[in-house]
N, C-alpha and C. Protein backbone atom coordinates (compact mmCIF):
# COMPACT_ATOMS: atom_id res chain seq x y z
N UNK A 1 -13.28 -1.67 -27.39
CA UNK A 1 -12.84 -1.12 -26.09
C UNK A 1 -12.67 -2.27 -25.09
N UNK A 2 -11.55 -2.31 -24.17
CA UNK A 2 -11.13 -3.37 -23.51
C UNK A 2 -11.96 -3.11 -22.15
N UNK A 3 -12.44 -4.54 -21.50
CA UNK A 3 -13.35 -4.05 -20.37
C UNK A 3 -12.51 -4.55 -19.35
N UNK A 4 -11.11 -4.27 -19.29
CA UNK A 4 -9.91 -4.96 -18.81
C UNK A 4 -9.90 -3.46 -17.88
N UNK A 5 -9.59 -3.12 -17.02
CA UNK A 5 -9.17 -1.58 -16.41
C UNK A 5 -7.56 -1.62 -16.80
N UNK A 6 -7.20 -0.25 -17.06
CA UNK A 6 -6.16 -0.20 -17.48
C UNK A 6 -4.77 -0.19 -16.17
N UNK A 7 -3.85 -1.41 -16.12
CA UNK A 7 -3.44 -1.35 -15.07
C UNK A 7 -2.28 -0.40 -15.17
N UNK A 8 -1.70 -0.03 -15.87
CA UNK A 8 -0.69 0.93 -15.78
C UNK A 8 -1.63 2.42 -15.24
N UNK A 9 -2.68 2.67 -15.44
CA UNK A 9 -2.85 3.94 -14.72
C UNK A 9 -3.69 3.29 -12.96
N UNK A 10 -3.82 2.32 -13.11
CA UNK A 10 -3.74 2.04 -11.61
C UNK A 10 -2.65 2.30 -11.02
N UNK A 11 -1.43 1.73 -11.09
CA UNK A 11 -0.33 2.10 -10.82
C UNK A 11 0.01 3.18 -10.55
N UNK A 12 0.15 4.10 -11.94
CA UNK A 12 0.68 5.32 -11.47
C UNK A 12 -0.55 6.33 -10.86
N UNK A 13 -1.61 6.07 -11.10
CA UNK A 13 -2.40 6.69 -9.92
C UNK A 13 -2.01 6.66 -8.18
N UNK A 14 -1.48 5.07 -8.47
CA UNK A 14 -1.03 4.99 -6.41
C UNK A 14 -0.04 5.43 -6.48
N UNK A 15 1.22 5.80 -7.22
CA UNK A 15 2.14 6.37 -6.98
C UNK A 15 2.12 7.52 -6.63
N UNK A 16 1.13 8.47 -7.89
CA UNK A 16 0.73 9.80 -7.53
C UNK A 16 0.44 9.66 -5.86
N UNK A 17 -0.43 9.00 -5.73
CA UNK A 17 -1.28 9.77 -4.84
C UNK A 17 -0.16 9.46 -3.36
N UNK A 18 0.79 8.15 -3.46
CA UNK A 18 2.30 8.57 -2.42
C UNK A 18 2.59 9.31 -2.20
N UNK A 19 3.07 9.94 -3.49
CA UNK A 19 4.06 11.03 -3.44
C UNK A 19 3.53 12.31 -3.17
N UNK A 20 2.33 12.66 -3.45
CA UNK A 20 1.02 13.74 -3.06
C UNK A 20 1.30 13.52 -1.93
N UNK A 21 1.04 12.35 -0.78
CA UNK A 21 0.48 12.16 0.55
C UNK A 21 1.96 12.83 1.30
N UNK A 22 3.17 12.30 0.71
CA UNK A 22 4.30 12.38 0.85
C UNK A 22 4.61 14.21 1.47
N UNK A 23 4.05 14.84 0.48
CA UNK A 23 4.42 16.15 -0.05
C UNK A 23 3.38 17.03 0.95
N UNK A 24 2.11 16.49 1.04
CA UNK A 24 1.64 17.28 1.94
C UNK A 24 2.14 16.98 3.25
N UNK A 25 2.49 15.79 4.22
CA UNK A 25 3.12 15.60 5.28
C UNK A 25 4.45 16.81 5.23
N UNK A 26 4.97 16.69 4.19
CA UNK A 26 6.33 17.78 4.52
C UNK A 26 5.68 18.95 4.52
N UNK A 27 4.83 19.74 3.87
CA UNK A 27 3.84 20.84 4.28
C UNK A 27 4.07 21.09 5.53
N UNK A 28 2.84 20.23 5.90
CA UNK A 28 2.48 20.25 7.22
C UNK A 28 3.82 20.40 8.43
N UNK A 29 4.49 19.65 7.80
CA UNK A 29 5.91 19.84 9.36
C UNK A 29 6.33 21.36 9.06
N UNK A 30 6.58 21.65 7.70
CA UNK A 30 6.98 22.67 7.75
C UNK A 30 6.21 24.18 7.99
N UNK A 31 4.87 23.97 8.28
CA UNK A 31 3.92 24.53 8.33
C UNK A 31 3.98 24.73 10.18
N UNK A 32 4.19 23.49 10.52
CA UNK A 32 4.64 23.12 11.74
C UNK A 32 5.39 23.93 12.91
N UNK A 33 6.38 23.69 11.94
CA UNK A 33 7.90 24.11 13.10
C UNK A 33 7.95 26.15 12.58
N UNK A 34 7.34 26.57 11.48
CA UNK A 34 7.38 27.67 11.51
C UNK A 34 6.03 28.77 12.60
N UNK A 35 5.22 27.63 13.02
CA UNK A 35 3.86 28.27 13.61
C UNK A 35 4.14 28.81 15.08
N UNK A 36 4.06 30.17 15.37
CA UNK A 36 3.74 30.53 16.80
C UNK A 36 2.77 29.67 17.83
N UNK A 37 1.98 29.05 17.45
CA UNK A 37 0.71 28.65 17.88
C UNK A 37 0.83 27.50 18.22
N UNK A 38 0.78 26.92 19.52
CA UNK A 38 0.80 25.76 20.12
C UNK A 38 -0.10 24.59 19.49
N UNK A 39 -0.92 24.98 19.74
CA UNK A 39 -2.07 24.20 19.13
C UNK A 39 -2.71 23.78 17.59
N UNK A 40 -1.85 25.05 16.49
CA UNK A 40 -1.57 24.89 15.20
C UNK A 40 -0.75 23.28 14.94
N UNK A 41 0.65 23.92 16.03
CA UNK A 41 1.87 22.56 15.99
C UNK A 41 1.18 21.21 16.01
N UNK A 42 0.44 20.90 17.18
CA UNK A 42 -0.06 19.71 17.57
C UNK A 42 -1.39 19.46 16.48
N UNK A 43 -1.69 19.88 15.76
CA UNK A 43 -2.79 19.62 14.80
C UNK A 43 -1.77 19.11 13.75
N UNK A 44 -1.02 19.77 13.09
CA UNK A 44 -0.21 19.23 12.85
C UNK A 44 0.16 18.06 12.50
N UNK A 45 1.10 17.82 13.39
CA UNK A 45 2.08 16.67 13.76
C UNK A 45 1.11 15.56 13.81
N UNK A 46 -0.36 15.72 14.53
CA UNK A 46 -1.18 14.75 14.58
C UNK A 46 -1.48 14.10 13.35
N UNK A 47 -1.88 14.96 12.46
CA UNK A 47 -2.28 14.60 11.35
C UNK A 47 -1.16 14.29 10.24
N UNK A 48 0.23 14.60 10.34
CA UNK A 48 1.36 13.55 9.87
C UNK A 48 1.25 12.34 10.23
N UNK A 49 0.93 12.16 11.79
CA UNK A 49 0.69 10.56 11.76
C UNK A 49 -0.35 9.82 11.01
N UNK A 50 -1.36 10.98 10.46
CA UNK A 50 -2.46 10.00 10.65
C UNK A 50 -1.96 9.78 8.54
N UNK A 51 -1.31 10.91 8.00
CA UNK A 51 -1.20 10.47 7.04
C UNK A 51 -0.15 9.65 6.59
N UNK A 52 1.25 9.46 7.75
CA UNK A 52 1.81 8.25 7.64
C UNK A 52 0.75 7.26 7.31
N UNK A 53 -0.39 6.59 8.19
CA UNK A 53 -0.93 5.89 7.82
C UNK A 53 -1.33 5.25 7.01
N UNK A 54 -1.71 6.23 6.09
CA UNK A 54 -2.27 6.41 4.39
C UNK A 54 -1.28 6.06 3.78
N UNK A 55 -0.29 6.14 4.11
CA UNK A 55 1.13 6.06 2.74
C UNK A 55 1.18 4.54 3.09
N UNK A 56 1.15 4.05 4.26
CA UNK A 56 1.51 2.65 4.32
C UNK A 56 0.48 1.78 3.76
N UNK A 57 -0.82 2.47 3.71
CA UNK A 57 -2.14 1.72 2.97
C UNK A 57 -1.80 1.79 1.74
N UNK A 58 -1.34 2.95 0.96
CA UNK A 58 -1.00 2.93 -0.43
C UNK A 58 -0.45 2.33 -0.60
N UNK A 59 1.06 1.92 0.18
CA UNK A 59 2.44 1.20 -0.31
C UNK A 59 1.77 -0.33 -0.08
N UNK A 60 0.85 -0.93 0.67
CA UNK A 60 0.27 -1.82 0.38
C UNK A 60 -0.41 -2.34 -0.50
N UNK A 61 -1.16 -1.42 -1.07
CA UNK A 61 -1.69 -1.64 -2.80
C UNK A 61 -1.44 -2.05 -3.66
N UNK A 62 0.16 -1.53 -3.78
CA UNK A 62 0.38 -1.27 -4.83
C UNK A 62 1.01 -2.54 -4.42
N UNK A 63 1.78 -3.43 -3.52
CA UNK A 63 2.28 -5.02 -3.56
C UNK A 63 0.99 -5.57 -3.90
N UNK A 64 -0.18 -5.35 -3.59
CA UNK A 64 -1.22 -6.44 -4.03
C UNK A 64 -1.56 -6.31 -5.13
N UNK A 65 -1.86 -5.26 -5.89
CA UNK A 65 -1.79 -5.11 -7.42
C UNK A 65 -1.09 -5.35 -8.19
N UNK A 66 0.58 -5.45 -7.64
CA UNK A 66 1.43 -6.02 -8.69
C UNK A 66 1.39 -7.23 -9.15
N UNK A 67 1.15 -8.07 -7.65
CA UNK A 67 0.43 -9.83 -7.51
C UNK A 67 -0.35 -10.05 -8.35
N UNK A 68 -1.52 -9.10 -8.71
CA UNK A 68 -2.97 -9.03 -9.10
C UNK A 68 -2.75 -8.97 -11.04
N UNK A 69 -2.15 -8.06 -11.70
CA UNK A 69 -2.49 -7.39 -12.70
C UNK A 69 -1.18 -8.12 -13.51
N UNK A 70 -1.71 -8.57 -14.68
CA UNK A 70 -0.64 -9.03 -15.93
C UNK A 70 -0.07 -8.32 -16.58
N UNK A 71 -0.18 -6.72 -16.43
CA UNK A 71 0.83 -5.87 -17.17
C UNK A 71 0.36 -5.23 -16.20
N UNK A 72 1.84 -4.79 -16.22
CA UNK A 72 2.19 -3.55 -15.69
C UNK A 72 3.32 -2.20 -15.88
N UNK A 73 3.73 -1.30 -15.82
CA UNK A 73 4.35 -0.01 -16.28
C UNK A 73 6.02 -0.57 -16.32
N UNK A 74 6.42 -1.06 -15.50
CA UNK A 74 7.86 -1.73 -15.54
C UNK A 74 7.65 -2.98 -14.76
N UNK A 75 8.83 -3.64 -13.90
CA UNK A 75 9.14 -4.53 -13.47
C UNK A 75 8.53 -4.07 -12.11
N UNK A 76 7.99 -5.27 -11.59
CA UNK A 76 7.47 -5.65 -10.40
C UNK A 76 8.38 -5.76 -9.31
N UNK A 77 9.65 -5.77 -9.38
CA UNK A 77 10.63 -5.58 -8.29
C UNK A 77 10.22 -3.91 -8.11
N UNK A 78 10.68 -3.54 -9.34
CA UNK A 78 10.81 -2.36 -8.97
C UNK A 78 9.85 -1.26 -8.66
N UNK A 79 8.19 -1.63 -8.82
CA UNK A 79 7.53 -1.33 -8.83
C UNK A 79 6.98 -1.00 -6.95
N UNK A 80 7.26 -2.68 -6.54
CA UNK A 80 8.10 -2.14 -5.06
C UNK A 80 8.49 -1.71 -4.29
N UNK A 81 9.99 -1.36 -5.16
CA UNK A 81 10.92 -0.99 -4.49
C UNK A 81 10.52 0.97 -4.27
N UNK A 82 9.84 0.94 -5.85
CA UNK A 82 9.73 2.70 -5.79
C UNK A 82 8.79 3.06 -4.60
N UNK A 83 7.56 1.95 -4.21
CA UNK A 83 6.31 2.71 -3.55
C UNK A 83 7.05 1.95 -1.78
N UNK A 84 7.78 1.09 -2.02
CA UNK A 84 8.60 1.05 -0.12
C UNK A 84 9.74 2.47 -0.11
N UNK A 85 10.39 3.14 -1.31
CA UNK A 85 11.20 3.76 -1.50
C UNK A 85 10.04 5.33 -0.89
N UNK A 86 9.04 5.87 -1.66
CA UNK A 86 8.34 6.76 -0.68
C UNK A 86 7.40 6.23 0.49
N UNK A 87 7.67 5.55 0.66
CA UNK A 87 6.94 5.33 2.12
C UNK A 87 7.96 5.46 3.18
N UNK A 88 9.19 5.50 2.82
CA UNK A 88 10.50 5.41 3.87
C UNK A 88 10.47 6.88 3.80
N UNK A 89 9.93 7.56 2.80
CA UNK A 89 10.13 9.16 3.15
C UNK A 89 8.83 9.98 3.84
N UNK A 90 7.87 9.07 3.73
CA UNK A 90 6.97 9.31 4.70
C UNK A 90 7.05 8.69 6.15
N UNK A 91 7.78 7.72 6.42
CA UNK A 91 8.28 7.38 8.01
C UNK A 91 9.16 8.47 8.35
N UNK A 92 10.66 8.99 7.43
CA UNK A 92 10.91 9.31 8.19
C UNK A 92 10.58 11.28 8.52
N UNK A 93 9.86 11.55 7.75
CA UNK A 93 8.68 12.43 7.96
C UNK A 93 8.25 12.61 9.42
N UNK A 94 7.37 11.64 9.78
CA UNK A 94 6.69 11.35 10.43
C UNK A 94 7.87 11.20 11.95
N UNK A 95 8.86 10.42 11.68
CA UNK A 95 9.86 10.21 12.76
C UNK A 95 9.83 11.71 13.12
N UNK A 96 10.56 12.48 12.42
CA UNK A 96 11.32 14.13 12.50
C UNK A 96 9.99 14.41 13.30
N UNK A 97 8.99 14.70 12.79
CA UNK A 97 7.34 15.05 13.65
C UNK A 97 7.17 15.04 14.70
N UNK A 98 7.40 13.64 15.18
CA UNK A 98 7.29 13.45 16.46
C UNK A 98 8.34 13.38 17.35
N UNK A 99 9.63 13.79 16.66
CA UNK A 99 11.02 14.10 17.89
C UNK A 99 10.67 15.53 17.85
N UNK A 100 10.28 16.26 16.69
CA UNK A 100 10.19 18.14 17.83
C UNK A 100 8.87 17.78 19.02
N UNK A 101 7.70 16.88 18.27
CA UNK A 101 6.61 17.36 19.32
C UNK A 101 7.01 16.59 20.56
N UNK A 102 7.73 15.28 20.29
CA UNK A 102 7.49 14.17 22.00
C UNK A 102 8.48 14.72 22.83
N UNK A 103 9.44 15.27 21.79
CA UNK A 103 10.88 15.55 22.49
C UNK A 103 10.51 17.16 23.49
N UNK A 104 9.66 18.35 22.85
CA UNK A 104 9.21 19.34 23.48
C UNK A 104 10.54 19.95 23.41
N UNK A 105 10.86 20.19 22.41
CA UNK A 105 12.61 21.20 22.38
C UNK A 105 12.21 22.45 22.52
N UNK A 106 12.90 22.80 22.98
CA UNK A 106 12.60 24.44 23.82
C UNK A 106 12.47 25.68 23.02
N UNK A 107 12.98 25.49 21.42
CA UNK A 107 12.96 26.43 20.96
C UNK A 107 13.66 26.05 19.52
N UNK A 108 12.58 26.03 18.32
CA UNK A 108 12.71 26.22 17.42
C UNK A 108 13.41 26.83 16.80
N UNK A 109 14.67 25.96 16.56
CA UNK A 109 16.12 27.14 16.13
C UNK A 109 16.10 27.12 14.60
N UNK A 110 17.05 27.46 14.20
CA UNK A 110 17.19 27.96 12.60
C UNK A 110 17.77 26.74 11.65
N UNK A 111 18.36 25.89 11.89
CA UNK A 111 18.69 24.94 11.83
C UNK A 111 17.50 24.11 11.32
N UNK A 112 16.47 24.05 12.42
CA UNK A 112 15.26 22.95 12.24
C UNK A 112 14.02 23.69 11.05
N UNK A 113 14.11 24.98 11.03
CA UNK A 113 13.74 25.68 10.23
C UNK A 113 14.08 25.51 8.88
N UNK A 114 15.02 25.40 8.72
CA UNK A 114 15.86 25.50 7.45
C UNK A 114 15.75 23.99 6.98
N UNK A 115 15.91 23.05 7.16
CA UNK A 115 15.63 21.58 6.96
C UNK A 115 14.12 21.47 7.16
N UNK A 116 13.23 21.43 7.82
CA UNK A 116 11.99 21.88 7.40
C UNK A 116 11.53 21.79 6.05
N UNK A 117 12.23 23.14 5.58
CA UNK A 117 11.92 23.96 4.39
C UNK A 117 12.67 22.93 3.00
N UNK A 118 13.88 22.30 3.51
CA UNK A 118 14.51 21.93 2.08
C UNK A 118 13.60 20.02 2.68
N UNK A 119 13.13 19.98 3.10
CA UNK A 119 12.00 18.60 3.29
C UNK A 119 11.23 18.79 2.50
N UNK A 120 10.49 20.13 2.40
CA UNK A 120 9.21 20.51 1.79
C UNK A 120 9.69 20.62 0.32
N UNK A 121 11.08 21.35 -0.04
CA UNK A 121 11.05 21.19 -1.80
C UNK A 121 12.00 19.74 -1.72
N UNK A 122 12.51 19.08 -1.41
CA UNK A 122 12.70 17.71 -2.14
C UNK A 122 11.54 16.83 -2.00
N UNK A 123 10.79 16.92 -0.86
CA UNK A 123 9.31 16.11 -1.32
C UNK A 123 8.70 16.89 -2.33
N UNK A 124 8.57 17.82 -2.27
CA UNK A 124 7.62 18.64 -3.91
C UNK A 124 8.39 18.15 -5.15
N UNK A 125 9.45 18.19 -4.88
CA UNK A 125 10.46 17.71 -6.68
C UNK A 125 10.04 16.33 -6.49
N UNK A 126 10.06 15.26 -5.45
CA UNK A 126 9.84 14.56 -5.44
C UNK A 126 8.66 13.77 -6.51
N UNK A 127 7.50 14.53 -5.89
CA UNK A 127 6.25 14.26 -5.92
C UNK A 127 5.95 14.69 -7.97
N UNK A 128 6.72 15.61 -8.52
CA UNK A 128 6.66 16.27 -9.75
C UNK A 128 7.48 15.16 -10.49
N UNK A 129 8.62 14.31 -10.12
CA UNK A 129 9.40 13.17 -10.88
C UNK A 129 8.12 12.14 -10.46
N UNK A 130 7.74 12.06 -9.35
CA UNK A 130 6.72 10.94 -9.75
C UNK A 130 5.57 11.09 -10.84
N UNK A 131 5.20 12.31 -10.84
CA UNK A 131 4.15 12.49 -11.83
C UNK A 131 4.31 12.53 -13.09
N UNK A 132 5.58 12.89 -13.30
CA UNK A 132 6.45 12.81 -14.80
C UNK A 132 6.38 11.31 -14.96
N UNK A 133 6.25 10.33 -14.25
CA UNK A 133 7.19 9.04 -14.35
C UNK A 133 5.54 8.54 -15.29
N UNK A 134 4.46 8.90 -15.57
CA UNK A 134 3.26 8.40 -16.39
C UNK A 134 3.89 8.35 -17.54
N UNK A 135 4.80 9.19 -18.22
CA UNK A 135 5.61 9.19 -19.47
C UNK A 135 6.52 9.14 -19.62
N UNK A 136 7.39 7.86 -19.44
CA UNK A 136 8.33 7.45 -19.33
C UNK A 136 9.23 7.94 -20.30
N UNK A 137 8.80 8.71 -21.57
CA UNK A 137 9.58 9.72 -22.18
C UNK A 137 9.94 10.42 -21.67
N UNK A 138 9.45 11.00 -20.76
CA UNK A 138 10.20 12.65 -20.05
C UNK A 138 11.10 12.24 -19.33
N UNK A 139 11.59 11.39 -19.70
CA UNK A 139 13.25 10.80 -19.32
C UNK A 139 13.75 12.32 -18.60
N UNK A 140 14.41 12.95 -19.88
CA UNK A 140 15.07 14.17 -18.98
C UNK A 140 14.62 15.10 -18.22
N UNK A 141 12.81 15.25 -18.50
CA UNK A 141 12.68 16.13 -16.93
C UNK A 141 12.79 15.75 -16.09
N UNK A 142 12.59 13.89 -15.53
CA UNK A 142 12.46 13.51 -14.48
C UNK A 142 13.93 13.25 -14.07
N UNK A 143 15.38 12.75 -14.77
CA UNK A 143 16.63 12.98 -14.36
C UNK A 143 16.96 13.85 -13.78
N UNK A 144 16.29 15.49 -14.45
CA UNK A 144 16.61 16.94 -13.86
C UNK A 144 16.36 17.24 -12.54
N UNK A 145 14.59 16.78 -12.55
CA UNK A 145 14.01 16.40 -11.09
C UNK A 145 14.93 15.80 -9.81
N UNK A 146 15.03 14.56 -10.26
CA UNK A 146 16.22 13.82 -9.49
C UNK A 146 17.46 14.65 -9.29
N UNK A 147 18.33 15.56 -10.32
CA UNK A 147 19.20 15.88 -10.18
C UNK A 147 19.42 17.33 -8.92
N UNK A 148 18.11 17.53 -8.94
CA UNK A 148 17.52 18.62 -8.16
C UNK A 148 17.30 18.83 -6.99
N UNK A 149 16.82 17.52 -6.34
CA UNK A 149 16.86 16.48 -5.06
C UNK A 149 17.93 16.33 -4.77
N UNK A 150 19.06 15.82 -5.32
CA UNK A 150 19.94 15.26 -5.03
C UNK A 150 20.96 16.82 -4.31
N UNK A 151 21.18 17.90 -5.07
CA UNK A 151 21.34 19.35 -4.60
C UNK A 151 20.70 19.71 -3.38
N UNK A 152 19.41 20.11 -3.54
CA UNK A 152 18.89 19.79 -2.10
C UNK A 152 19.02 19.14 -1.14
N UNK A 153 19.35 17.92 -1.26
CA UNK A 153 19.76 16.97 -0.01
C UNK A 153 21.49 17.19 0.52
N UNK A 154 21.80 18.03 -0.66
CA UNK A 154 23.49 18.10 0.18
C UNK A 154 23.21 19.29 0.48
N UNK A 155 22.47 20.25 0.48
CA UNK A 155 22.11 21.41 1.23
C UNK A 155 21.75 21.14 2.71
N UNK A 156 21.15 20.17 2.68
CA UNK A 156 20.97 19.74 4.17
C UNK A 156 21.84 18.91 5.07
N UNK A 157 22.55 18.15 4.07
CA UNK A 157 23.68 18.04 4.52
C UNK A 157 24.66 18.57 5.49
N UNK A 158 24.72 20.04 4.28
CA UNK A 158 25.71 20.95 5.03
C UNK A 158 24.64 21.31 6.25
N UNK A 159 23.50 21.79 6.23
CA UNK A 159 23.10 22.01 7.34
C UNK A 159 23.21 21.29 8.37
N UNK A 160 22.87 20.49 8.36
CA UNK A 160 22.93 18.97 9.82
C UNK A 160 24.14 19.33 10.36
N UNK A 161 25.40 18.94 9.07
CA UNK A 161 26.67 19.26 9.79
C UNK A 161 26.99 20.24 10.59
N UNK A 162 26.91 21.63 9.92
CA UNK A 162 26.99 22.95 10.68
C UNK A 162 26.24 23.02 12.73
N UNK A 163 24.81 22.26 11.78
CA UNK A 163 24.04 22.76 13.43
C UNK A 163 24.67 21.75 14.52
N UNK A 164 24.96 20.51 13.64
CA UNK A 164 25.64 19.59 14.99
C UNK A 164 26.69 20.10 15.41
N UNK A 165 27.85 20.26 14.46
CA UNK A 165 28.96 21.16 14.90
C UNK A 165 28.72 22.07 16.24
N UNK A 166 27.71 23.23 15.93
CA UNK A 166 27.43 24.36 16.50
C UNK A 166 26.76 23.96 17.71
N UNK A 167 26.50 22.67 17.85
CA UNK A 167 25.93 22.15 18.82
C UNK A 167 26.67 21.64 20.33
N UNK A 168 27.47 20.87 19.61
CA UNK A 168 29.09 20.16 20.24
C UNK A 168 29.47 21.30 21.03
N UNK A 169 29.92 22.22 20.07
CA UNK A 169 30.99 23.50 20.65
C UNK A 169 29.81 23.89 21.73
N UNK A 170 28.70 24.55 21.65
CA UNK A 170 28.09 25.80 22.57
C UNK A 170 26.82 25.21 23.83
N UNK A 171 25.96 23.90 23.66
CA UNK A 171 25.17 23.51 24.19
C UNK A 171 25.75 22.57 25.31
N UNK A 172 25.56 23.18 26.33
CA UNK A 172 26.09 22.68 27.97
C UNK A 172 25.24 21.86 28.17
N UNK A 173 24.11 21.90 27.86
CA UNK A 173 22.77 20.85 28.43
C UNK A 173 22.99 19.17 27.84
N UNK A 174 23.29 18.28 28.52
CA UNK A 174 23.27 16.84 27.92
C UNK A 174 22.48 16.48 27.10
N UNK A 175 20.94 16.49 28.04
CA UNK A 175 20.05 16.62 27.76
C UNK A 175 19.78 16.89 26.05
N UNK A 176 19.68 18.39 26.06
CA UNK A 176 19.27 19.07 24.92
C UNK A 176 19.90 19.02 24.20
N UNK A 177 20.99 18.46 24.53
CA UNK A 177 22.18 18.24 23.35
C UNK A 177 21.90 17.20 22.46
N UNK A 178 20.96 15.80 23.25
CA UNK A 178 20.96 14.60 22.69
C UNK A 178 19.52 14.98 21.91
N UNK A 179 18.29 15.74 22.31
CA UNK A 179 17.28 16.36 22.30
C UNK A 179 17.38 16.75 20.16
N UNK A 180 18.07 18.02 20.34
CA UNK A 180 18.35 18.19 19.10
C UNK A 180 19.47 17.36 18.35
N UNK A 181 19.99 16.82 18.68
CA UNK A 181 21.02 15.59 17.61
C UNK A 181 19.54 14.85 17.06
N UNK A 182 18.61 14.46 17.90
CA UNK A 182 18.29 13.61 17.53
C UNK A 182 16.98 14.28 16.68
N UNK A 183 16.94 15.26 16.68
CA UNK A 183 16.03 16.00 15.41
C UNK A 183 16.56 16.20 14.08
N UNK A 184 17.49 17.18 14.40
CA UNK A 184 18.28 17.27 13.02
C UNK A 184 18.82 15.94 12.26
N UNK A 185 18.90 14.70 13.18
CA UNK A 185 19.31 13.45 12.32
C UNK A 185 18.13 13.02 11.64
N UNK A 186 16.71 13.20 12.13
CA UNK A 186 15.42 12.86 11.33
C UNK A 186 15.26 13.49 10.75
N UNK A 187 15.30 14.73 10.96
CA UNK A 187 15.15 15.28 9.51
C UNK A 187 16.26 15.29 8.44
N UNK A 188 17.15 15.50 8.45
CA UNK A 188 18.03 15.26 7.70
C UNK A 188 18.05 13.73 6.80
N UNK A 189 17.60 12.95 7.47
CA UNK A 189 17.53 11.61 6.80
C UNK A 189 15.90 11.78 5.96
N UNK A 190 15.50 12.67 6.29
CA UNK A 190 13.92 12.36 5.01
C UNK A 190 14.43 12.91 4.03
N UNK A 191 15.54 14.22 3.80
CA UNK A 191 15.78 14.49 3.03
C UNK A 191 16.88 13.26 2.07
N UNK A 192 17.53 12.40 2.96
CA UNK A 192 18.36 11.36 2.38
C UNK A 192 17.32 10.40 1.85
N UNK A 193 16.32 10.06 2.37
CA UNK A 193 15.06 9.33 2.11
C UNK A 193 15.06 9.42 0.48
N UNK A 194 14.24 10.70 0.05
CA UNK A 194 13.61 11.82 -0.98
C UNK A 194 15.01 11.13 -2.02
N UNK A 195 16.54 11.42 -1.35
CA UNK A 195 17.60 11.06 -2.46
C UNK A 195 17.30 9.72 -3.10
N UNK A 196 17.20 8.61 -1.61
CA UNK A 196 17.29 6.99 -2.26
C UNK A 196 16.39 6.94 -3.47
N UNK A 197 15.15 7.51 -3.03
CA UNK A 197 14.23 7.33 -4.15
C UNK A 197 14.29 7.81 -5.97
N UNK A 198 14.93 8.84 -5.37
CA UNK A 198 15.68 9.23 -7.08
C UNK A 198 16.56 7.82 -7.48
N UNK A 199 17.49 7.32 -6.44
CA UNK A 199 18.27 6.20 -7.33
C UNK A 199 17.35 5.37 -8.00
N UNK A 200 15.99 4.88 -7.50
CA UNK A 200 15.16 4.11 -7.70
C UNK A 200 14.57 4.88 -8.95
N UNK A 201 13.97 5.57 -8.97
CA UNK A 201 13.87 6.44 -10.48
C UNK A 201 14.65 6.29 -11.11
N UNK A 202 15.69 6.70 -10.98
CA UNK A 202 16.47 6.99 -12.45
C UNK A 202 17.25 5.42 -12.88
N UNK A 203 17.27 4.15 -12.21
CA UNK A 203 16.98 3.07 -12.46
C UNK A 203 15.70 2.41 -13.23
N UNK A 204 15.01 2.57 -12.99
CA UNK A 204 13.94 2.16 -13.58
C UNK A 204 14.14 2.88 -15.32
N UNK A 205 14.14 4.12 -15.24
CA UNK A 205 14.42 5.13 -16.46
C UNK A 205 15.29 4.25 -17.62
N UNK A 206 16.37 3.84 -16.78
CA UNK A 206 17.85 3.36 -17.68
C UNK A 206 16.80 1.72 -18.16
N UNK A 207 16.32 0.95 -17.37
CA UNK A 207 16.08 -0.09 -17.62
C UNK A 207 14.89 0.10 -18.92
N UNK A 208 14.01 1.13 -18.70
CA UNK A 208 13.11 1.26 -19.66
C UNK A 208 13.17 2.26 -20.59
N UNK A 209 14.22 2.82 -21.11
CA UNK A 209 14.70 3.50 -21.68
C UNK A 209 15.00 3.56 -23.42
């Protein structure tokens, strides 16, 4: 028995636990923006920041462990690139968070609802291709995964488009006009986030394949 710790499940332990940290932050917003309760919201949002935090401690790890450990699960670029790749989806998480709460938008429209919700399943598919990624055989569930995300994110797509559209035409307020542009663009980009990171998956896949 090797008294070596095994570094490939170091690894994908910090990945897990990203993409976990990842997945509950989208929870939480979406837990968020659907709550009557003032004070639900701001518990919240608080605690997105505080688990931004955590993701950036993880995504730090895992650069010092790659430094650290003589084998590892793939290539050290990319090893990287995957854990800066969910941490950009936990910033911009965290961004969207704090433009409904700093911004104080008047009213939780359907739009922010609905992106919300497709945040919460491309971080969950997310978080399920990372956990697949321990067996780099399950090649095709984790492509499917990815391919799944990638659907989802043009779902929001169309949404962003629609609500900005609908925005242009009917909202007289400058103000609130710039108010929600600038929500629906954060959120909309975690869901673009959630996409980059599939490219980064399903790269790694082809290389170790």
């Amino acid at each position: 028995m090797s008294i070596l710790p095994n570094s490939n499940k170091i690894f994908y332990d910090l990945f897990n636990k990203a993409a976990a940290n990842v997945a509950e932050m989208a929870k939480l917003l979406d837990i968020a923006v659907n709550s009557k309760d003032v004070f639900e919201q701001k518990y919240n949002f608080t605690h997105i920041d505080k688990l931004k935090i955590k993701s950036y401690e993880l995504t730090h790890q895992v650069f010092s462990e790659s430094g650290k450990q003589l084998v590892s699960p793939f290539q050290r670029k990319d090893m990287c690139d995957l854990a800066a790749a969910i941490d950009d989806v936990a910033d911009s998480i965290a961004m969207a968070s704090r433009r409904i709460h700093l911004y104080d938008v008047p009213k939780i429209t359907s739009p922010i609802l609905s992106l919300g919700n497709l945040i919460l399943q491309t971080s969950t598919e997310l978080e399920k291709a990372i956990n697949a990624m321990s067996n780099l055989g399950n090649s095709a569930q984790i492509f499917e995964l990815c391919a799944s995300i990638k659907k989802l994110e043009y779902q929001a797509d169309t949404v962003y488009n629609k609500a900005f559209a609908d925005l242009l035409a009917n909202e007289t307020d400058a103000i609130q006009l710039i108010k929600y542009t600038d929500v629906f663009m954060a959120m909309e980009t975690a869901t673009d986030s959630c996409e980059d990171a599939t490219l980064i998956i399903e790269s790694i896949l082809i290389k170790n394949g």
